[in-house]
C-alpha atoms as a PDB file:
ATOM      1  CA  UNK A   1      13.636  -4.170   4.243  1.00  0.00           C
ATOM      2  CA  UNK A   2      10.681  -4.591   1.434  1.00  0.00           C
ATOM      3  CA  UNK A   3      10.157  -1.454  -0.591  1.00  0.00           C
ATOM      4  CA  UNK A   4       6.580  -0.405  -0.593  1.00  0.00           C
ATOM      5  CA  UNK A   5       5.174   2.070  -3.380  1.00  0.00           C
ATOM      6  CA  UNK A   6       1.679   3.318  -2.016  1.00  0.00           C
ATOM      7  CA  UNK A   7      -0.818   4.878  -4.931  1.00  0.00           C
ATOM      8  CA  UNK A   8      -4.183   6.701  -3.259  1.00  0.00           C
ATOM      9  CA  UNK A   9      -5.293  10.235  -2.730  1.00  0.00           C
ATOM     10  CA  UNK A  10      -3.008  12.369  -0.596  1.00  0.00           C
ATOM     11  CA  UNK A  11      -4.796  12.001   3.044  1.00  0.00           C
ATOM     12  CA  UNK A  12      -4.900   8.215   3.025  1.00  0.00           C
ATOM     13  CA  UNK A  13      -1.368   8.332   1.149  1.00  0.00           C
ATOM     14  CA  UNK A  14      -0.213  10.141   3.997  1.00  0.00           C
ATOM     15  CA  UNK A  15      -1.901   7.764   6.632  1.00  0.00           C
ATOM     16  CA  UNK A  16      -0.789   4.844   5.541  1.00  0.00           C
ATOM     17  CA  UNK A  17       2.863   5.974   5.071  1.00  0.00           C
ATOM     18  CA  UNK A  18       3.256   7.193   8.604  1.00  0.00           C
ATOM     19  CA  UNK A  19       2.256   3.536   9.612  1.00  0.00           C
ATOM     20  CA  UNK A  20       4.078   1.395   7.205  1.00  0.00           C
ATOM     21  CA  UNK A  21       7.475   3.629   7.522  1.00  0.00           C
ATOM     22  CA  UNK A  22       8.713   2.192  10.411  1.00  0.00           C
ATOM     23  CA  UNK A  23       8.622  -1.230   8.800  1.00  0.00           C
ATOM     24  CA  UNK A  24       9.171  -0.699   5.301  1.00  0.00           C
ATOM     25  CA  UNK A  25      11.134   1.669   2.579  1.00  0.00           C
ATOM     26  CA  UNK A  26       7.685   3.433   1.776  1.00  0.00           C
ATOM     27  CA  UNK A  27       7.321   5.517  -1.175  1.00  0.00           C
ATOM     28  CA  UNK A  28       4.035   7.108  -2.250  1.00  0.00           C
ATOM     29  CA  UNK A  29       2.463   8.477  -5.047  1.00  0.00           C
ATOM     30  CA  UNK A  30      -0.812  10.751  -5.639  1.00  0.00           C
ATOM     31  CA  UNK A  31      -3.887  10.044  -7.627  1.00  0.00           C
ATOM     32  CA  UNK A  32      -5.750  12.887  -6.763  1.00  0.00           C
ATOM     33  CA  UNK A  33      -8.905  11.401  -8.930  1.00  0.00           C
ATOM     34  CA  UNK A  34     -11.127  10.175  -5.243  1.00  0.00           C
ATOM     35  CA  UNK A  35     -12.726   7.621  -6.640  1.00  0.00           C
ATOM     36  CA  UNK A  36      -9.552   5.772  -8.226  1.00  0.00           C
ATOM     37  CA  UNK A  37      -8.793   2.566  -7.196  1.00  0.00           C
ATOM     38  CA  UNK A  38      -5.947   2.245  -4.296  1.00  0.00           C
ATOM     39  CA  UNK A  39      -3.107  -0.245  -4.463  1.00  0.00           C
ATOM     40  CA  UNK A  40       0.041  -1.332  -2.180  1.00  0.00           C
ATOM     41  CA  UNK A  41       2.523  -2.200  -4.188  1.00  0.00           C
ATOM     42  CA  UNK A  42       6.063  -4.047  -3.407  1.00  0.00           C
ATOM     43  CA  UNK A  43       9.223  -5.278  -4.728  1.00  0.00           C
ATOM     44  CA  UNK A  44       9.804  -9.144  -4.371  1.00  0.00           C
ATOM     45  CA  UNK A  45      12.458 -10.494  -6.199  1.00  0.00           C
ATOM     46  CA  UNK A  46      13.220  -7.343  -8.826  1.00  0.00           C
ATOM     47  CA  UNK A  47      10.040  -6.807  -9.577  1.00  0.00           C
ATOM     48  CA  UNK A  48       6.978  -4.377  -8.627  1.00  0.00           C
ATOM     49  CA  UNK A  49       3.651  -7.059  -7.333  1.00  0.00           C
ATOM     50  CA  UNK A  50       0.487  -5.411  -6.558  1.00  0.00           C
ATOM     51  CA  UNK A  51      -0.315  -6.812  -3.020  1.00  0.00           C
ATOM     52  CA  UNK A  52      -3.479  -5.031  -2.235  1.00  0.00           C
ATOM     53  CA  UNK A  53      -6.121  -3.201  -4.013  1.00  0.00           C
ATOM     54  CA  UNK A  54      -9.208  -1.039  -2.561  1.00  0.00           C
ATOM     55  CA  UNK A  55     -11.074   1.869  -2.189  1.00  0.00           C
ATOM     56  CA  UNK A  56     -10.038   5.372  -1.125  1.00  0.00           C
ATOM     57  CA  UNK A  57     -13.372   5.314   1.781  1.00  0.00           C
ATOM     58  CA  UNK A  58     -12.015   1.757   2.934  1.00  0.00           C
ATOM     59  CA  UNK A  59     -11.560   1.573   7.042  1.00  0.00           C
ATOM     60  CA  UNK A  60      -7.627   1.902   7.236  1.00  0.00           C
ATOM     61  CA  UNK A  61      -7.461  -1.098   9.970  1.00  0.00           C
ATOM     62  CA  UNK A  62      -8.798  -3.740   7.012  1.00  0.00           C
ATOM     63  CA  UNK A  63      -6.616  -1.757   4.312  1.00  0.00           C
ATOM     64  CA  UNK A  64      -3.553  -2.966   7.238  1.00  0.00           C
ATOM     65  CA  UNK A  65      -4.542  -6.230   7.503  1.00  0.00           C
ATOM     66  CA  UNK A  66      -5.057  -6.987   3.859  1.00  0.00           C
ATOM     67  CA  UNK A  67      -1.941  -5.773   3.310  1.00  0.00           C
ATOM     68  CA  UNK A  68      -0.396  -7.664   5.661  1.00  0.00           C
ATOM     69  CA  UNK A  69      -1.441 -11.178   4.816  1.00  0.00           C
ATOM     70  CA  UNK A  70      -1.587 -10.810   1.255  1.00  0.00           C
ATOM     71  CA  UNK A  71       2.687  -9.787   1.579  1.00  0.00           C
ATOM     72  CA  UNK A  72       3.008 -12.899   3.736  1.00  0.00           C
ATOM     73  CA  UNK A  73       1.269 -14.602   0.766  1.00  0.00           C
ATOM     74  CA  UNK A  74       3.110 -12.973  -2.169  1.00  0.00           C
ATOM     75  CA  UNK A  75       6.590 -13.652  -0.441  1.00  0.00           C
ATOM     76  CA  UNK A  76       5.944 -17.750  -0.621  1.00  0.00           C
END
């Protein structure tokens, strides 16, 4: 099971861990600045990768689908 470390504001945080949970060891943490920049971070091969990066007002179906080819991409 990938470990996933999620950084974004607390009600996308939230979002995207009740969606990625049942897939992944999902771990989040809070910037509460709004118009930080969001990543999706995981650990491939002992070591943190940034998989995915975008904004906190993104749609949450293309934050999922980045996510989810880019990890397919990082893990080659």
């Amino acid at each position: 099971m990938h470990k996933i470390l999620i950084l974004a504001p607390p009600s996308l945080a939230h979002k995207l861990e009740e969606i990625l949970r049942h897939r992944y060891d999902v771990r989040t943490e809070i910037r509460d600045d709004s118009k930080a920049i969001c990543e999706i971070q995981a650990r491939i091969t002992r070591n943190w990768v940034t998989i995915c990066r975008f904004a906190p007002d993104e749609n949450l179906e293309d934050i999922l689908m980045m996510f989810k080819v880019n990890l397919e991409l990082k893990k080659r």
